[in-house]
C-alpha atoms as a PDB file:
ATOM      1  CA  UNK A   1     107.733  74.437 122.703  1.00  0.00           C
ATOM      2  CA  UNK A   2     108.917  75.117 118.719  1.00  0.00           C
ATOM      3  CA  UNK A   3     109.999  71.916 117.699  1.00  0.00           C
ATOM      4  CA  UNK A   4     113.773  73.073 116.112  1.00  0.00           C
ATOM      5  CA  UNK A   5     113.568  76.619 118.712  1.00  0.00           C
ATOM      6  CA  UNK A   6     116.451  74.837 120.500  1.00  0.00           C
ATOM      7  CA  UNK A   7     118.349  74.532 117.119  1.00  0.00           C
ATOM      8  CA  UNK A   8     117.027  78.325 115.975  1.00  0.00           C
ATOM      9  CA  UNK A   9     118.595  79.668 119.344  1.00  0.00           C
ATOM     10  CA  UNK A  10     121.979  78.051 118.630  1.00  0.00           C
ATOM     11  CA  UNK A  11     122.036  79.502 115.503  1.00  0.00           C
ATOM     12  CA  UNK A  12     121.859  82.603 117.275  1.00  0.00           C
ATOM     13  CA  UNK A  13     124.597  82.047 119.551  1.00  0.00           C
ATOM     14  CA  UNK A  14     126.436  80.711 116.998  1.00  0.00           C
ATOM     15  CA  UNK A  15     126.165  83.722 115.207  1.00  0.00           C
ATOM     16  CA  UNK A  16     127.514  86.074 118.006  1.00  0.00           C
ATOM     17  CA  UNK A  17     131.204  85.711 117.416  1.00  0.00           C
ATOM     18  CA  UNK A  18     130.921  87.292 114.042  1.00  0.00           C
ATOM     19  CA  UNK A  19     129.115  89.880 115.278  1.00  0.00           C
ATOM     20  CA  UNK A  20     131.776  91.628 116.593  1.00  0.00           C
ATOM     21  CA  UNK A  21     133.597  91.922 113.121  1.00  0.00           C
ATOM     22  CA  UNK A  22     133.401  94.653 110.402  1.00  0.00           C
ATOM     23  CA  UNK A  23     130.661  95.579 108.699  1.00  0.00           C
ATOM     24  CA  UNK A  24     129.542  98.163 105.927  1.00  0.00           C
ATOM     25  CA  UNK A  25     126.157  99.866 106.958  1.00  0.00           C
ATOM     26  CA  UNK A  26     126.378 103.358 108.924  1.00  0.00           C
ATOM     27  CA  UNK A  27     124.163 104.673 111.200  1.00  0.00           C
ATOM     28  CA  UNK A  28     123.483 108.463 111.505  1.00  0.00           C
ATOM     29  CA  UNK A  29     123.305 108.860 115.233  1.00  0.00           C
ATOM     30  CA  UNK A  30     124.858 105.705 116.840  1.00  0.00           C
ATOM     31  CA  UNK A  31     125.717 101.932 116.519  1.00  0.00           C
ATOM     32  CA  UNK A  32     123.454  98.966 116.956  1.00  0.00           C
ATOM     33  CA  UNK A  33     126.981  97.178 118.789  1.00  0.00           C
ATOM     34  CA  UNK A  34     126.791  96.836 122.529  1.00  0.00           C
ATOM     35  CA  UNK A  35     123.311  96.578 122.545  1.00  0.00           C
ATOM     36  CA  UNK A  36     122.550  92.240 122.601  1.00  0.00           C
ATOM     37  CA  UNK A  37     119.317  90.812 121.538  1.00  0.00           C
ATOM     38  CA  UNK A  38     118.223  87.490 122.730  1.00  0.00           C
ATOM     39  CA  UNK A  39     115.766  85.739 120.213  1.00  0.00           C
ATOM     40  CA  UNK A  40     112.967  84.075 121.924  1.00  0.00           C
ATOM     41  CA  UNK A  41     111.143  82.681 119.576  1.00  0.00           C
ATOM     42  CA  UNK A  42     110.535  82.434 115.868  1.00  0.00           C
ATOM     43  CA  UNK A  43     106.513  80.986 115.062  1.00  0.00           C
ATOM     44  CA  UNK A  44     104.003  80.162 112.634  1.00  0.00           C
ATOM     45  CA  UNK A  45     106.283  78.527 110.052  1.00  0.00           C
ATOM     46  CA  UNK A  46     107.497  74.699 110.233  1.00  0.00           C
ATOM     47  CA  UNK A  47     110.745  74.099 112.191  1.00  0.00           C
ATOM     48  CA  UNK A  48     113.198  74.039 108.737  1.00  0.00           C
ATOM     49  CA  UNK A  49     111.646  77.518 107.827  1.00  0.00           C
ATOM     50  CA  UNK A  50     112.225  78.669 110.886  1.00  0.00           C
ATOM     51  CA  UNK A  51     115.765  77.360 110.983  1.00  0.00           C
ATOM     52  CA  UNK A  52     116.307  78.940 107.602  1.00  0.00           C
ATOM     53  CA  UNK A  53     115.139  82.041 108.665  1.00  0.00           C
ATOM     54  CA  UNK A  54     117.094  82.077 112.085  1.00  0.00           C
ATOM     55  CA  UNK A  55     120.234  81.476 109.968  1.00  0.00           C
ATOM     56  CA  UNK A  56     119.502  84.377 107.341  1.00  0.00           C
ATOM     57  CA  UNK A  57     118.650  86.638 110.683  1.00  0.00           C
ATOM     58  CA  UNK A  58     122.058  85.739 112.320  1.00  0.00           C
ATOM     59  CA  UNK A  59     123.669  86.351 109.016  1.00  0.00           C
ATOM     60  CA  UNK A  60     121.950  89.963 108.646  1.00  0.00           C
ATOM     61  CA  UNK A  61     122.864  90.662 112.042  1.00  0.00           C
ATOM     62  CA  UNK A  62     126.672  89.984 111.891  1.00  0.00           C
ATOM     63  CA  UNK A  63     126.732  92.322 108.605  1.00  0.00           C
ATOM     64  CA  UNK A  64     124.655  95.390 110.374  1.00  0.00           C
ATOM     65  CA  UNK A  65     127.057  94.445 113.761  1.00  0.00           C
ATOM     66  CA  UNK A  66     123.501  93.767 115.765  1.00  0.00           C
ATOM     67  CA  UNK A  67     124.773  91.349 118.530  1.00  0.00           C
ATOM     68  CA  UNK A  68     122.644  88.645 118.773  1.00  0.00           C
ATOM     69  CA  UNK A  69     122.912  86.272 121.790  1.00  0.00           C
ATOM     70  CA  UNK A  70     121.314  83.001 122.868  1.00  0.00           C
ATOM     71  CA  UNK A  71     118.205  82.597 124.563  1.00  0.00           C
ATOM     72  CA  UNK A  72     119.292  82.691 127.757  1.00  0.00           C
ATOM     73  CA  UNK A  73     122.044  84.987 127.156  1.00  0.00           C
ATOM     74  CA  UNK A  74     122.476  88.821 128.656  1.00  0.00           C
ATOM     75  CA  UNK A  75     120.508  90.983 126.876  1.00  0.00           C
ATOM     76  CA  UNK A  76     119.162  94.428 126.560  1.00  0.00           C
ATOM     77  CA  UNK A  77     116.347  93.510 123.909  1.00  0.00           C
ATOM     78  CA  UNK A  78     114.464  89.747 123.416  1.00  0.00           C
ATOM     79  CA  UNK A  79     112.444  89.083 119.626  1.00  0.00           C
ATOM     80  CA  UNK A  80     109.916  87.040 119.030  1.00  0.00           C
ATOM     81  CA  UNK A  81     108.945  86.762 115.446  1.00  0.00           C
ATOM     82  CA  UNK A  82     105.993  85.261 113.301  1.00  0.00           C
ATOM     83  CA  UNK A  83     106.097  84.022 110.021  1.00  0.00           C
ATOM     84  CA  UNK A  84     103.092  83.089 107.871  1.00  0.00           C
ATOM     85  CA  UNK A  85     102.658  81.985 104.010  1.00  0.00           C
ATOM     86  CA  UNK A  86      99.385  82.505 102.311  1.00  0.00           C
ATOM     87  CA  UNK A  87      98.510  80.773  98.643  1.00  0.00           C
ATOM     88  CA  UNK A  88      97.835  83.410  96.522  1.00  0.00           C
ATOM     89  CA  UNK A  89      95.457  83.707  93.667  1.00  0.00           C
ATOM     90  CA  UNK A  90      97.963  83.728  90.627  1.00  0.00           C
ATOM     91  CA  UNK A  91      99.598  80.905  92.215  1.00  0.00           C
ATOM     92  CA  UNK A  92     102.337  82.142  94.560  1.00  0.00           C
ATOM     93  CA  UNK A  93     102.616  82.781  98.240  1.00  0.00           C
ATOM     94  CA  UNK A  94     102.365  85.563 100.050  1.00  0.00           C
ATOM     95  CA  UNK A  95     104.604  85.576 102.998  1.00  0.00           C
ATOM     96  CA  UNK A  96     104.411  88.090 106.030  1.00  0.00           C
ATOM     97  CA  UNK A  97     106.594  88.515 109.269  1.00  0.00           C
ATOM     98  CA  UNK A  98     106.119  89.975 112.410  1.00  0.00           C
ATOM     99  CA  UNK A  99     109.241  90.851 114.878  1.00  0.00           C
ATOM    100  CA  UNK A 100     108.710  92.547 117.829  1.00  0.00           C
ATOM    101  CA  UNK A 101     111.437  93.628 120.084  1.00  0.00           C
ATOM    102  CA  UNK A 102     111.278  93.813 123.626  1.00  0.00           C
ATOM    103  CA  UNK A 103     112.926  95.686 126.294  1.00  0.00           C
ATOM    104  CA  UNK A 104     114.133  94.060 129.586  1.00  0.00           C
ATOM    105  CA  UNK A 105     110.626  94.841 131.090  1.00  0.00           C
ATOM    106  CA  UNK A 106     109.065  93.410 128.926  1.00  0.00           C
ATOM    107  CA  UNK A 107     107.417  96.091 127.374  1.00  0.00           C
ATOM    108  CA  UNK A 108     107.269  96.184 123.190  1.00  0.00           C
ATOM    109  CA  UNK A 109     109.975  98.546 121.812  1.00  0.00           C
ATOM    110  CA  UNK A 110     109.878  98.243 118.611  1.00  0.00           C
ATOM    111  CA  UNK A 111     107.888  96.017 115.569  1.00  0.00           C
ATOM    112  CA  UNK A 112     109.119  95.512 112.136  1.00  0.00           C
ATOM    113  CA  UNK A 113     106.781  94.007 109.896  1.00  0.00           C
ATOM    114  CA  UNK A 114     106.584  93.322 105.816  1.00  0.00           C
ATOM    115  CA  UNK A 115     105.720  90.877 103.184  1.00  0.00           C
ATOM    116  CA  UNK A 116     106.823  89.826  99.899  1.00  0.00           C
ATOM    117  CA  UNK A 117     104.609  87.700  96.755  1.00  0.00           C
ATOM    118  CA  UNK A 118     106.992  85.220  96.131  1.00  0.00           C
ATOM    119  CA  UNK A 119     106.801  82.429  93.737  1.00  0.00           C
ATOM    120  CA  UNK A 120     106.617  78.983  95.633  1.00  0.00           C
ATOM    121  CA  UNK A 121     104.662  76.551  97.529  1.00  0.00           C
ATOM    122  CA  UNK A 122     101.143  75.101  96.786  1.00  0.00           C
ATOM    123  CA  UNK A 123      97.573  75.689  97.783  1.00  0.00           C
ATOM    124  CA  UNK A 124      97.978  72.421 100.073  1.00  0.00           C
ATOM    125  CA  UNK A 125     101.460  73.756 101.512  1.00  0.00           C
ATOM    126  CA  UNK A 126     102.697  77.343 101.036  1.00  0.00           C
ATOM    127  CA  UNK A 127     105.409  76.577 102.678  1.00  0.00           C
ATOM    128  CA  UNK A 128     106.740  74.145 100.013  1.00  0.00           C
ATOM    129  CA  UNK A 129     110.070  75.525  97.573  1.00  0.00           C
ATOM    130  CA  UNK A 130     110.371  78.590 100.007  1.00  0.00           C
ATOM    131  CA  UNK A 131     113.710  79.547  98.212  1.00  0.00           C
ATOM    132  CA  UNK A 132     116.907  80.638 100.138  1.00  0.00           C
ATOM    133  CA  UNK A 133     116.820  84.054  98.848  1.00  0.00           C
ATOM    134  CA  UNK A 134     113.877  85.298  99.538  1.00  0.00           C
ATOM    135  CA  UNK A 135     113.958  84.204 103.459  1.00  0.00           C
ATOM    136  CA  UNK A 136     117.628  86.127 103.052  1.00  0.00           C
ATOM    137  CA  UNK A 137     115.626  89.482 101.690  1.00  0.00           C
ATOM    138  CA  UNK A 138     113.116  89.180 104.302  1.00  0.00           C
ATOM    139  CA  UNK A 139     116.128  88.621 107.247  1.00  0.00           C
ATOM    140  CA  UNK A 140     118.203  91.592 105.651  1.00  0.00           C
ATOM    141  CA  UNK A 141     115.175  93.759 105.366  1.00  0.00           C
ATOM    142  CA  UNK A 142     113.933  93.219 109.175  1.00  0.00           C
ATOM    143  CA  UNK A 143     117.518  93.522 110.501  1.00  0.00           C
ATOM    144  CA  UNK A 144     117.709  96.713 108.841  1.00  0.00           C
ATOM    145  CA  UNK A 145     115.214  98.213 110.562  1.00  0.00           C
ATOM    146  CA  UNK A 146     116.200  95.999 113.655  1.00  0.00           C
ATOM    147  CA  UNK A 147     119.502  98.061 113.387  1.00  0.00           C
ATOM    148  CA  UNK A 148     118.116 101.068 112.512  1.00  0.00           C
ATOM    149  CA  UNK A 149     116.226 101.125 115.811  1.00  0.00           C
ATOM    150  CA  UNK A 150     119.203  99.893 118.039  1.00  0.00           C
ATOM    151  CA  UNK A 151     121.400 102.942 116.252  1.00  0.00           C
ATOM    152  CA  UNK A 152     118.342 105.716 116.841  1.00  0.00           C
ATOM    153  CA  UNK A 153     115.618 105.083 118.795  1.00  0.00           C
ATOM    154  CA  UNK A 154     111.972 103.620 117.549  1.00  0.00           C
ATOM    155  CA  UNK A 155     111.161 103.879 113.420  1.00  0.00           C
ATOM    156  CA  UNK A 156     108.112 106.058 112.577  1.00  0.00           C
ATOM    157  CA  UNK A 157     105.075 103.710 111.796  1.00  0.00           C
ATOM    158  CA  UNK A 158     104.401 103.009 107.945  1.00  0.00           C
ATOM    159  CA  UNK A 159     101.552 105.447 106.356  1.00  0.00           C
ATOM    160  CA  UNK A 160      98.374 103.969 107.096  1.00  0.00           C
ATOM    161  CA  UNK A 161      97.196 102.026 103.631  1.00  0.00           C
ATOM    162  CA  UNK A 162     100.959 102.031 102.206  1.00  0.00           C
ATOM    163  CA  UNK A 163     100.819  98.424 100.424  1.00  0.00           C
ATOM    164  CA  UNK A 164     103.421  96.144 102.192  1.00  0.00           C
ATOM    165  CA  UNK A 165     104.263  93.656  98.678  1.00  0.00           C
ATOM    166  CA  UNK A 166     107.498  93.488  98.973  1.00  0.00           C
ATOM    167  CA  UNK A 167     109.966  92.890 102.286  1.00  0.00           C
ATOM    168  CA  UNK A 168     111.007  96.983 101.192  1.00  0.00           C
ATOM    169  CA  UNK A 169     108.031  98.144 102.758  1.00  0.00           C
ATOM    170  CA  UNK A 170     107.398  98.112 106.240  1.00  0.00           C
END
C-alpha cells in the first residue's frame, strides 16, 4: 500500500460535501453531478505530492460539481492516477500524469493525460520545490476533462504527435 493513500482517500471524502454546492463551468449536454467517483489510488510520486495533489483534485472537483467519494464509497466510476517528475536538461522538471477512470466493471472508460516543464526540483530529486500552483493547474486541467467526460461521454484522443508541454494539452 501508498504510504499517505489512507490520508489521499480522506481528502477525497472530505471533499464530497462541497461537492454538492455551486459551481461556474457548464456542460453542453449534461452534468458531471450524480455521477460519484471513488479514487483508488494516486502513484509514482512521494506520499506529500500525492497528498498535495489529492487536495488540488478534490478542490477541482467541488468547482466542476464532480462528486468525489471515498475509497470505499458508492460509486459509478473508480481513478487511479500516476504521477512522475523527470529532470530536465535546462534544469527544470518535467512532470506527467496519468488518470484513468474506470467503470463499475472494471473496464477503462476514460484516460486523461498531460504534462507541464515546470521550474523545480533537482537532478537528485525532481520532486523537490514542486510548487502549489502548478499541482493546482495540473488537478484543474485533469478534472476538466474528468468533467467533461462525466457531462458527455468519452473525449476524442489527442492528435497523434500533438506535443503535451503544458497541463493544456492532453
Amino acid at each position: 500500500m501508498i504510504k499517505g493513500l489512507p490520508f489521499v482517500t480522506a481528502v477525497f471524502a472530505c471533499a464530497l460535501g462541497s461537492c454538492q454546492s455551486g459551481g461556474g463551468f457548464g456542460f453542453a449536454q449534461g452534468s458531471p453531478a450524480g455521477k460519484p467517483i471513488a479514487v483508488e489510488s494516486i502513484e509514482g510520486a512521494p506520499a506529500s505530492v500525492q497528498t498535495a495533489f489529492a487536495g488540488e483534485l478534490a478542490t477541482a472537483a467541488s468547482a466542476r460539481k464532480v462528486e468525489l467519494v471515498g475509497k470505499d464509497g458508492a460509486a459509478r466510476y473508480r481513478l487511479r492516477g500516476y504521477l512522475t517528475a523527470q529532470p530536465t536538461a535546462d534544469g527544470g522538471t518535467a512532470l506527467a500524469y496519468v488518470l484513468d477512470v474506470f467503470d463499475s466493471q472494471e473496464r477503462r472508460a476514460q484516460r486523461v493525460a498531460g504534462s507541464a516543464s515546470i521550474k523545480s526540483g533537482s537532478k537528485k530529486n525532481p520532486w523537490e520545490g514542486l510548487d502549489k500552483e502548478a499541482l493546482a493547474r495540473l488537478a484543474a486541467k485533469s478534472m476538466d476533462d474528468i468533467a467533461t467526460f462525466l457531462a458527455e461521454g468519452p473525449l476524442a484522443p489527442a492528435p497523434a504527435g500533438e506535443p503535451m508541454d503544458d497541463p493544456s494539452h492532453t
